[in-house]
PDB file of N, CA and C in Angstrom:
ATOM      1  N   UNK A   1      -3.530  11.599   3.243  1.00  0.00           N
ATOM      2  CA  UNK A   1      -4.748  10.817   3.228  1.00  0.00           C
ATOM      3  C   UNK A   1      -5.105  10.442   4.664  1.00  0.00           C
ATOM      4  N   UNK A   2      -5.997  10.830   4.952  1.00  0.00           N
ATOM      5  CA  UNK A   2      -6.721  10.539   6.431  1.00  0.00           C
ATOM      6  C   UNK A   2      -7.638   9.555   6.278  1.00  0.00           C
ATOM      7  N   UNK A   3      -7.212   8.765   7.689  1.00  0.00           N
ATOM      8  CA  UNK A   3      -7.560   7.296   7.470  1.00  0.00           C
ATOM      9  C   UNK A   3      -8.170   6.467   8.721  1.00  0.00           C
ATOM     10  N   UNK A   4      -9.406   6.394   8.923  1.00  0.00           N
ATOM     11  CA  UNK A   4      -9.742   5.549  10.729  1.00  0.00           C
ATOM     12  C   UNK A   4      -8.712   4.529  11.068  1.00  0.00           C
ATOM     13  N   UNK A   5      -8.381   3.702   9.561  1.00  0.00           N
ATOM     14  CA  UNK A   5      -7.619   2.677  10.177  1.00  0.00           C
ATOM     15  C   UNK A   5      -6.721   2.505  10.623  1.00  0.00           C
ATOM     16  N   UNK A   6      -6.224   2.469  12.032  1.00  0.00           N
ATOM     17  CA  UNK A   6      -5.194   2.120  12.499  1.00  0.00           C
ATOM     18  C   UNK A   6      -3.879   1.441  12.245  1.00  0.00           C
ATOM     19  N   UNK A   7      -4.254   0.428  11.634  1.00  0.00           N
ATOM     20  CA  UNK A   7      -3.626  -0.743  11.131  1.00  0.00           C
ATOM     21  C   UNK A   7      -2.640  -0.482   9.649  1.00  0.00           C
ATOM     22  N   UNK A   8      -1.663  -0.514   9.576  1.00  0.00           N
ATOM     23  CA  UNK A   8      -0.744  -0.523   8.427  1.00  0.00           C
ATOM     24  C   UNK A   8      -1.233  -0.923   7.482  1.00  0.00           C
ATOM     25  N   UNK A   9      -0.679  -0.700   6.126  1.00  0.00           N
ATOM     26  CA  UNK A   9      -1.606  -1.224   4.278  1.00  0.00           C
ATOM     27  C   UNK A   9      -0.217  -2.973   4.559  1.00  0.00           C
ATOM     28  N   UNK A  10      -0.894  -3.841   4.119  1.00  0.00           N
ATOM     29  CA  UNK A  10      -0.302  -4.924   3.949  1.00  0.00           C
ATOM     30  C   UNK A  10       0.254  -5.474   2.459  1.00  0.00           C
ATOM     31  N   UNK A  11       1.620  -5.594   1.881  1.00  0.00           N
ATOM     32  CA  UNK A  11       1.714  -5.904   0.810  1.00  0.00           C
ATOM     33  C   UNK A  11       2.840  -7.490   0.667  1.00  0.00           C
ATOM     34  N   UNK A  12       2.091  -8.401  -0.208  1.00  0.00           N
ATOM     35  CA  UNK A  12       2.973  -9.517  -0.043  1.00  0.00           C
ATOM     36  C   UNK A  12       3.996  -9.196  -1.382  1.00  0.00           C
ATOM     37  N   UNK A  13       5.288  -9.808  -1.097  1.00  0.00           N
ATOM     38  CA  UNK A  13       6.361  -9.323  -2.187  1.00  0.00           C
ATOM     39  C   UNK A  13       7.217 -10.734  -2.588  1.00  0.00           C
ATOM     40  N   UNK A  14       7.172 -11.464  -3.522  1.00  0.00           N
ATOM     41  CA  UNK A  14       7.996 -11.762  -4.019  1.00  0.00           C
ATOM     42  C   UNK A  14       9.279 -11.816  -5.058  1.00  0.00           C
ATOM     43  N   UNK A  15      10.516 -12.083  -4.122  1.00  0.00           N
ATOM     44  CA  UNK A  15      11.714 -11.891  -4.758  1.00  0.00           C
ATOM     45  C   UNK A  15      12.268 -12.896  -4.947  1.00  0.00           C
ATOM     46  N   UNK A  16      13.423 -12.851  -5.853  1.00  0.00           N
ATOM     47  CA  UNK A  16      14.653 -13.516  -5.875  1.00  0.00           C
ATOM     48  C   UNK A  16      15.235 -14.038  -4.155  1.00  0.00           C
ATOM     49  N   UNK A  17      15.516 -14.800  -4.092  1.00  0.00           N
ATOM     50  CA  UNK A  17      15.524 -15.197  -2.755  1.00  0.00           C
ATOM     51  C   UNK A  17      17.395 -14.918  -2.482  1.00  0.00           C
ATOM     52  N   UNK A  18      18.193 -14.658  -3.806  1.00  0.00           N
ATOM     53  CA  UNK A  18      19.548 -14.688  -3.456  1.00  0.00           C
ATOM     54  C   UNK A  18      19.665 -12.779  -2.683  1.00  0.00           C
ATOM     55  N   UNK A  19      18.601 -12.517  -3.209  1.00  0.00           N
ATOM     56  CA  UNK A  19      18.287 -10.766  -3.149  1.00  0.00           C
ATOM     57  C   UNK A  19      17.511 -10.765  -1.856  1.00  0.00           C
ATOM     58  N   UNK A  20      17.336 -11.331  -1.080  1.00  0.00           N
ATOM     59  CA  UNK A  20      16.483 -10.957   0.113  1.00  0.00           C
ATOM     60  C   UNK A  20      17.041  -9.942   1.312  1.00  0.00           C
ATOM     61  N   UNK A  21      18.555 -10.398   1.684  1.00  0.00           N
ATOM     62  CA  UNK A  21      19.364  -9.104   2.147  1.00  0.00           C
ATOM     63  C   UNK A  21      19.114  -8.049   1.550  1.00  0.00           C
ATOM     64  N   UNK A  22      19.541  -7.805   0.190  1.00  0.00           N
ATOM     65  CA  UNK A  22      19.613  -6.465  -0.265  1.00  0.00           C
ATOM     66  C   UNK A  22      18.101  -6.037  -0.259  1.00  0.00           C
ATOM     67  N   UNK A  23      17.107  -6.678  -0.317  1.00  0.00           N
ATOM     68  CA  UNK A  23      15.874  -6.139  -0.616  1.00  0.00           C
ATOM     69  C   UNK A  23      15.125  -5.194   0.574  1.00  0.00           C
ATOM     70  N   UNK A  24      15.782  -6.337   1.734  1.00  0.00           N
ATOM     71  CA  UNK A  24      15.466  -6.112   3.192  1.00  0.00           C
ATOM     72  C   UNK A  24      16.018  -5.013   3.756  1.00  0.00           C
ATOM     73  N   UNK A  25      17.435  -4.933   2.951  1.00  0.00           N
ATOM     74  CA  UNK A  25      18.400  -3.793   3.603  1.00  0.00           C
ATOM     75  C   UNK A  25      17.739  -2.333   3.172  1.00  0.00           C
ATOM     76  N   UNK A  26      17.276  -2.535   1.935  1.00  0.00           N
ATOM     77  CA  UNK A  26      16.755  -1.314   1.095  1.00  0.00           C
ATOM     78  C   UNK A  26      15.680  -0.529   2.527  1.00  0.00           C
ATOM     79  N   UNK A  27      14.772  -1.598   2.959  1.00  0.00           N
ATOM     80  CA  UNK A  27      13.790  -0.844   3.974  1.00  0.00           C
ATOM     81  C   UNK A  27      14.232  -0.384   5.173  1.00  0.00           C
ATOM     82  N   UNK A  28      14.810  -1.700   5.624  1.00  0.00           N
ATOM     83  CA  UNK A  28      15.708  -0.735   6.742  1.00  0.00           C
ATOM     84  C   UNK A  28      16.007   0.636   6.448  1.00  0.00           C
ATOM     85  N   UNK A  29      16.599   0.368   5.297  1.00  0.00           N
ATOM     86  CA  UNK A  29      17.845   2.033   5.640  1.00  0.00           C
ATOM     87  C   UNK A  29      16.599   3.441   5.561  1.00  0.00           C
ATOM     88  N   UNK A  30      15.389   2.918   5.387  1.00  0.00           N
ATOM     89  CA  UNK A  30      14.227   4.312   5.666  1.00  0.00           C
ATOM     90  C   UNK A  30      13.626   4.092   6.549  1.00  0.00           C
ATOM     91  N   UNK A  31      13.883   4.951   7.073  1.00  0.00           N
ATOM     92  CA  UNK A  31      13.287   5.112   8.194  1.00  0.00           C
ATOM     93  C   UNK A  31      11.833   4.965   8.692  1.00  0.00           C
ATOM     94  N   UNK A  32      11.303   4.114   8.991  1.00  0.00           N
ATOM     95  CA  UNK A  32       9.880   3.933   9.062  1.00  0.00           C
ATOM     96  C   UNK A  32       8.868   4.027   8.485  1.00  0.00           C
ATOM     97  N   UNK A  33       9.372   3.415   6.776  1.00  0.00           N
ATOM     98  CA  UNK A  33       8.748   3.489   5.571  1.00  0.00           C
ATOM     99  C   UNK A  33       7.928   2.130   5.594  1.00  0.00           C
ATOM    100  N   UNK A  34       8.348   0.977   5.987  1.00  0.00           N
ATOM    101  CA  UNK A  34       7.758  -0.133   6.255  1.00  0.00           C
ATOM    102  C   UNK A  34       8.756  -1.256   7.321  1.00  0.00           C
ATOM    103  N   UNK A  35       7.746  -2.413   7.465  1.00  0.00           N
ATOM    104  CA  UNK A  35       8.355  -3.443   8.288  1.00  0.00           C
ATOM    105  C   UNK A  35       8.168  -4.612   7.606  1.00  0.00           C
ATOM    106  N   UNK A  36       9.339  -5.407   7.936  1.00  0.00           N
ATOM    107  CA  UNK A  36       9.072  -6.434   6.718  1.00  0.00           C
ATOM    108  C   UNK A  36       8.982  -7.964   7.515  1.00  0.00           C
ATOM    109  N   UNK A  37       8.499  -8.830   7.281  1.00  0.00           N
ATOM    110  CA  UNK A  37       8.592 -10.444   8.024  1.00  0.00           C
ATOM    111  C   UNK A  37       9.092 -11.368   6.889  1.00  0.00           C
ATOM    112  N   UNK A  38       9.546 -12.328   7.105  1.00  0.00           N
ATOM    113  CA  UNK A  38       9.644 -13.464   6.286  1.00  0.00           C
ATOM    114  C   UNK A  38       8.944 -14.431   6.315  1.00  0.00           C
ATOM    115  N   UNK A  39       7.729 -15.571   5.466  1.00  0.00           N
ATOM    116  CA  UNK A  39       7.535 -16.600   5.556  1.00  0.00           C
ATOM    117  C   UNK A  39       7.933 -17.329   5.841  1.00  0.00           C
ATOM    118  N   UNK A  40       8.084 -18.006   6.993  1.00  0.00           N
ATOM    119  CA  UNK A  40       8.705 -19.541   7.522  1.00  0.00           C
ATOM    120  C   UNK A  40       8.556 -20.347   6.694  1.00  0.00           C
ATOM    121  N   UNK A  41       7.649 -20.534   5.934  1.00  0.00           N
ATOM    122  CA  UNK A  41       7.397 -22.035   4.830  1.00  0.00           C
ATOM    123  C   UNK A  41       8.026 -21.562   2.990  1.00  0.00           C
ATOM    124  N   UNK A  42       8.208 -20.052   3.085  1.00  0.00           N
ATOM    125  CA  UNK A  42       8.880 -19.915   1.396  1.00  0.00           C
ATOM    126  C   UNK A  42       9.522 -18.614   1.739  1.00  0.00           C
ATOM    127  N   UNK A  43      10.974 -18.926   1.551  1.00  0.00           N
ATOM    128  CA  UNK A  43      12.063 -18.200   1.724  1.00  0.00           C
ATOM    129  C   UNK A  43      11.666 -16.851   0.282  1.00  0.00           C
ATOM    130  N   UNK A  44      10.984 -16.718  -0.148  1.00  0.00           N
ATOM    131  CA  UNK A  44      10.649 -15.949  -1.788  1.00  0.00           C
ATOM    132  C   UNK A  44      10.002 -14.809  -1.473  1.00  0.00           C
ATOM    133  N   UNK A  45       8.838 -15.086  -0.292  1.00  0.00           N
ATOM    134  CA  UNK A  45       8.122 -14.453   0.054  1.00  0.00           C
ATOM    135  C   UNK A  45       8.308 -13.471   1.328  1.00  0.00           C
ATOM    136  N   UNK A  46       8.245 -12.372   1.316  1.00  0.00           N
ATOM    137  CA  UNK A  46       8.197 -11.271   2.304  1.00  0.00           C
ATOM    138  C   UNK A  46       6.880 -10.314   2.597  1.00  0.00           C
ATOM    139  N   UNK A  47       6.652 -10.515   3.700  1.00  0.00           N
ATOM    140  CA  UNK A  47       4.977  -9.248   4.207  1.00  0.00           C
ATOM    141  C   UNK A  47       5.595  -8.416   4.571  1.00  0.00           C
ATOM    142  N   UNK A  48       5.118  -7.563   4.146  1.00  0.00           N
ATOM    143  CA  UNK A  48       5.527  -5.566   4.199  1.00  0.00           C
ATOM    144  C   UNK A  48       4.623  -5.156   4.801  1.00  0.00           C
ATOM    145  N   UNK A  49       4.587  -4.265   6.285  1.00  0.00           N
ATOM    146  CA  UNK A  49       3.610  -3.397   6.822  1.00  0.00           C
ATOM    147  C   UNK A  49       4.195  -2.073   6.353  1.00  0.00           C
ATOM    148  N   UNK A  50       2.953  -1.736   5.871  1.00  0.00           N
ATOM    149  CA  UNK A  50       3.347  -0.120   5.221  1.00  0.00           C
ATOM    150  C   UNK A  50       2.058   0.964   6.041  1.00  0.00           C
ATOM    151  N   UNK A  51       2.927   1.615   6.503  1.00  0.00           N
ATOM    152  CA  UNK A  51       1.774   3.301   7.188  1.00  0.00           C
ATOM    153  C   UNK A  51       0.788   3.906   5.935  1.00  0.00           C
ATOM    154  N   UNK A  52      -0.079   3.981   5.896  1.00  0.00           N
ATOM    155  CA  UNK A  52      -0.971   4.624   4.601  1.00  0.00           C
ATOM    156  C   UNK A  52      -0.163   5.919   4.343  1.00  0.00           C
ATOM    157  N   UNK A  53       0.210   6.533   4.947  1.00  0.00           N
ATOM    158  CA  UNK A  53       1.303   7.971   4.591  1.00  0.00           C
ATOM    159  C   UNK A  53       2.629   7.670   3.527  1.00  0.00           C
ATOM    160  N   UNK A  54       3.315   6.094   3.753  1.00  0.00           N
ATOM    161  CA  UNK A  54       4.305   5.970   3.250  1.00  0.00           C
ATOM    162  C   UNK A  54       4.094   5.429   2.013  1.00  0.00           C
ATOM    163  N   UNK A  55       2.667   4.903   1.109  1.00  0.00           N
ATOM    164  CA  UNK A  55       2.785   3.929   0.592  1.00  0.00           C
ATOM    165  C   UNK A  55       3.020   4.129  -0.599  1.00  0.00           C
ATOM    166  N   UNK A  56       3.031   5.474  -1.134  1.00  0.00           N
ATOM    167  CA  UNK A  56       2.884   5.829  -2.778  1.00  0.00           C
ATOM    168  C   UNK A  56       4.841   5.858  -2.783  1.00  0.00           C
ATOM    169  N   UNK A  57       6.101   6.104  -1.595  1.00  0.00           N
ATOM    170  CA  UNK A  57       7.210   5.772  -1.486  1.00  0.00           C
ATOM    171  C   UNK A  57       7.341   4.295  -1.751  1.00  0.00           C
ATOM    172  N   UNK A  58       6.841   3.718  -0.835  1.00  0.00           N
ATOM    173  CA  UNK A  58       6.987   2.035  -0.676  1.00  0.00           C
ATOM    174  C   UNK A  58       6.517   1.817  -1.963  1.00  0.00           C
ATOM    175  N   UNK A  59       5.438   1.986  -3.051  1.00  0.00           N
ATOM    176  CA  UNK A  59       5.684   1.440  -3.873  1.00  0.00           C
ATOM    177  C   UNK A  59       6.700   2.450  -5.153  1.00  0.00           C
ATOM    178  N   UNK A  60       7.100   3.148  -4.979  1.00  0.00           N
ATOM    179  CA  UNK A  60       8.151   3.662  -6.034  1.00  0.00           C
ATOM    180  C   UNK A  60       9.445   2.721  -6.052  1.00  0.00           C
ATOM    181  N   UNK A  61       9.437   2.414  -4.792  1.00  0.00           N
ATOM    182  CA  UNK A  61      10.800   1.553  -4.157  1.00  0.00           C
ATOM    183  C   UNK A  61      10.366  -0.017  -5.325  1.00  0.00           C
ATOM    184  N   UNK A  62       9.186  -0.527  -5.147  1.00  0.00           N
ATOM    185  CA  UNK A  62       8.861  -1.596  -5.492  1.00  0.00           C
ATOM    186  C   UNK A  62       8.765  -1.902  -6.905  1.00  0.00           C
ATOM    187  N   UNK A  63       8.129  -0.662  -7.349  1.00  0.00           N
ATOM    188  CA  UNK A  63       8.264  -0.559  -9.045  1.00  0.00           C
ATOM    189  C   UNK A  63       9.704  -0.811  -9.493  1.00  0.00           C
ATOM    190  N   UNK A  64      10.721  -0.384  -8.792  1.00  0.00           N
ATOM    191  CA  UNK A  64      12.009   0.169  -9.106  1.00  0.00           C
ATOM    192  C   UNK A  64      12.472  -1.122  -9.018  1.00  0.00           C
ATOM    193  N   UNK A  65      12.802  -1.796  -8.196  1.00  0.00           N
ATOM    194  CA  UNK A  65      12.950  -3.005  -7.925  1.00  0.00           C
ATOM    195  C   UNK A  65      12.378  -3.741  -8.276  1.00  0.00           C
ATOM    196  N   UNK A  66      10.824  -4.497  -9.023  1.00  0.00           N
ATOM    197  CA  UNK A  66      10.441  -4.996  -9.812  1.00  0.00           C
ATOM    198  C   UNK A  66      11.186  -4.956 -11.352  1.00  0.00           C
ATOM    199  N   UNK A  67      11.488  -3.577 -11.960  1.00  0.00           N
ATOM    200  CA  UNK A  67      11.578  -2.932 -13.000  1.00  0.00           C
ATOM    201  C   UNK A  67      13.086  -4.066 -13.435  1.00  0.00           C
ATOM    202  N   UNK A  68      13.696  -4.337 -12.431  1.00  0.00           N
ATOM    203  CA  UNK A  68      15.263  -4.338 -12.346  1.00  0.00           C
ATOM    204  C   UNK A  68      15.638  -5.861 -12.049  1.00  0.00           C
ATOM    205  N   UNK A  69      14.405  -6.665 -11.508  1.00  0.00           N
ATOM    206  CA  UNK A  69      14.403  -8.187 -11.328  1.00  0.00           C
ATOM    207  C   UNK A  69      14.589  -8.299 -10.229  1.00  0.00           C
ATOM    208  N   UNK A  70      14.582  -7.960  -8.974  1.00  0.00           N
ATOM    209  CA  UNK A  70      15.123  -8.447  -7.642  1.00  0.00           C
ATOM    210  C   UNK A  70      13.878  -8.427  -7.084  1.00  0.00           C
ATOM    211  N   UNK A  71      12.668  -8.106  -7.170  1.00  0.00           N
ATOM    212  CA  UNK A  71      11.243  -8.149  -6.953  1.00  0.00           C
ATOM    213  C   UNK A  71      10.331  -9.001  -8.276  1.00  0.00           C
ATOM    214  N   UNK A  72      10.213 -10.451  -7.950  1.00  0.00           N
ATOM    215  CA  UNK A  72       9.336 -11.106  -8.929  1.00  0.00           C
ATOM    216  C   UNK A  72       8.049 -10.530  -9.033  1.00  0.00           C
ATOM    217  N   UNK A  73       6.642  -9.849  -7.847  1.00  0.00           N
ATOM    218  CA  UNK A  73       5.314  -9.779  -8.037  1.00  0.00           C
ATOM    219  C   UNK A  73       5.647  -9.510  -6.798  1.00  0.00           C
ATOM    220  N   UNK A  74       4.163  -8.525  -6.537  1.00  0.00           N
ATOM    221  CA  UNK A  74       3.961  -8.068  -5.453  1.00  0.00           C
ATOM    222  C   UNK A  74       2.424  -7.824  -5.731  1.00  0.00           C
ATOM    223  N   UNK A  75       1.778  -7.675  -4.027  1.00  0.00           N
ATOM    224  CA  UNK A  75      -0.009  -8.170  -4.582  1.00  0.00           C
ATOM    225  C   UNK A  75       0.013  -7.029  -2.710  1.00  0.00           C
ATOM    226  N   UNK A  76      -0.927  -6.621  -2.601  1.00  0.00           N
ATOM    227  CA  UNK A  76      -1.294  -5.539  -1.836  1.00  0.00           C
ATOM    228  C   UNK A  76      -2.749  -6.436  -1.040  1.00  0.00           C
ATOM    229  N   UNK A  77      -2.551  -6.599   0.063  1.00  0.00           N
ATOM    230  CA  UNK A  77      -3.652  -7.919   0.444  1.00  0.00           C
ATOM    231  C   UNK A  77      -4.209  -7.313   1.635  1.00  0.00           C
ATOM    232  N   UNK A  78      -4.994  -7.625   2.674  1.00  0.00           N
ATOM    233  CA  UNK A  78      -5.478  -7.869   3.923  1.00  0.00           C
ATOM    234  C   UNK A  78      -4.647  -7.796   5.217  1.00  0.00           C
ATOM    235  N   UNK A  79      -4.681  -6.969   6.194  1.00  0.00           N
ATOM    236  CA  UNK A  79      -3.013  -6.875   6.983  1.00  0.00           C
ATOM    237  C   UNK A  79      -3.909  -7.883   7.309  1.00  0.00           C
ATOM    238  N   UNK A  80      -3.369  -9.225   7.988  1.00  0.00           N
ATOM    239  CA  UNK A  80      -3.861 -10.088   8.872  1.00  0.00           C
ATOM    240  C   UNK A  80      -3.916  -9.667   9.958  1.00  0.00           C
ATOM    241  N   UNK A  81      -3.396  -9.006  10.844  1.00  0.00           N
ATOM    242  CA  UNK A  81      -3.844  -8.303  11.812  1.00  0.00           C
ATOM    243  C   UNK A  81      -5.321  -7.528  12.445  1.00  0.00           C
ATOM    244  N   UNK A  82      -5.419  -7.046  11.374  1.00  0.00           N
ATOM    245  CA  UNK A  82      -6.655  -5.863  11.173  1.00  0.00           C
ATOM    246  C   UNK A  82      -7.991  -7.213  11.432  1.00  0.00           C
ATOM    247  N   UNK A  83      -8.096  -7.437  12.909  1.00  0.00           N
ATOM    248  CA  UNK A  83      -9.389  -8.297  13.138  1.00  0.00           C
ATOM    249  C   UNK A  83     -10.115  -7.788  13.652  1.00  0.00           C
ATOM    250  N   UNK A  84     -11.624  -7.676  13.114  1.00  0.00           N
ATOM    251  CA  UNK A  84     -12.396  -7.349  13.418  1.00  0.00           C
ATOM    252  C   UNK A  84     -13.092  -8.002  14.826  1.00  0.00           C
ATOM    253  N   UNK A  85     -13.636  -6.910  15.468  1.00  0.00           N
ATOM    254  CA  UNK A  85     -14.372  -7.701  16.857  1.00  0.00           C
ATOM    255  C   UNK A  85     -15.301  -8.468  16.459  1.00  0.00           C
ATOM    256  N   UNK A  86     -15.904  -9.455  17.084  1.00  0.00           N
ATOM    257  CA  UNK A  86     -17.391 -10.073  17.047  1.00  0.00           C
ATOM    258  C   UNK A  86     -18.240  -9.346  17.937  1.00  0.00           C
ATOM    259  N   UNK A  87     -19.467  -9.171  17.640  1.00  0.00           N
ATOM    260  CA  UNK A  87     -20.157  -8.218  18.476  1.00  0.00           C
ATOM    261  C   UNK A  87     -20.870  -9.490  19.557  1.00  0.00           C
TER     262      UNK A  87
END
């Protein structure tokens, strides 16, 4: 899929918070499938930068892990990044 936008697909993920290692570890170990941050204010919540190339992976990973309980909801949002200029 060819894409102008520069900017990574943004997905917010909530988990089990005892699961956040393992959840975290899962992305690591691929290689530049996504990048993940943690919310400073809710340990539950994780932002995923995902490459538009990787994302139909990133979410197989997520289904799978939803499917299984270590992923409560996940919602596909706005990278906050992606700011537009003012003209």
């Amino acid at each position: 899929m060819k894409t102008d936008n520069q900017f990574c697909l943004f997905y917010r993920i909530t988990i089990k918070v005892e699961y956040t290692w393992f959840v975290v570890g899962i992305f690591r170990n691929e290689d530049h499938l996504a990048f993940e941050r943690t919310d400073e204010e809710n340990n539950a919540i994780l932002d995923f930068f995902v490459p538009a190339a990787g994302e139909q992976e990133f979410l197989s990973i997520i289904y799978d892990l939803h499917a299984k309980g270590y992923v409560l909801g996940y919602q596909k949002g706005n990278n906050p990044f992606d700011i537009k200029p003012q003209p």
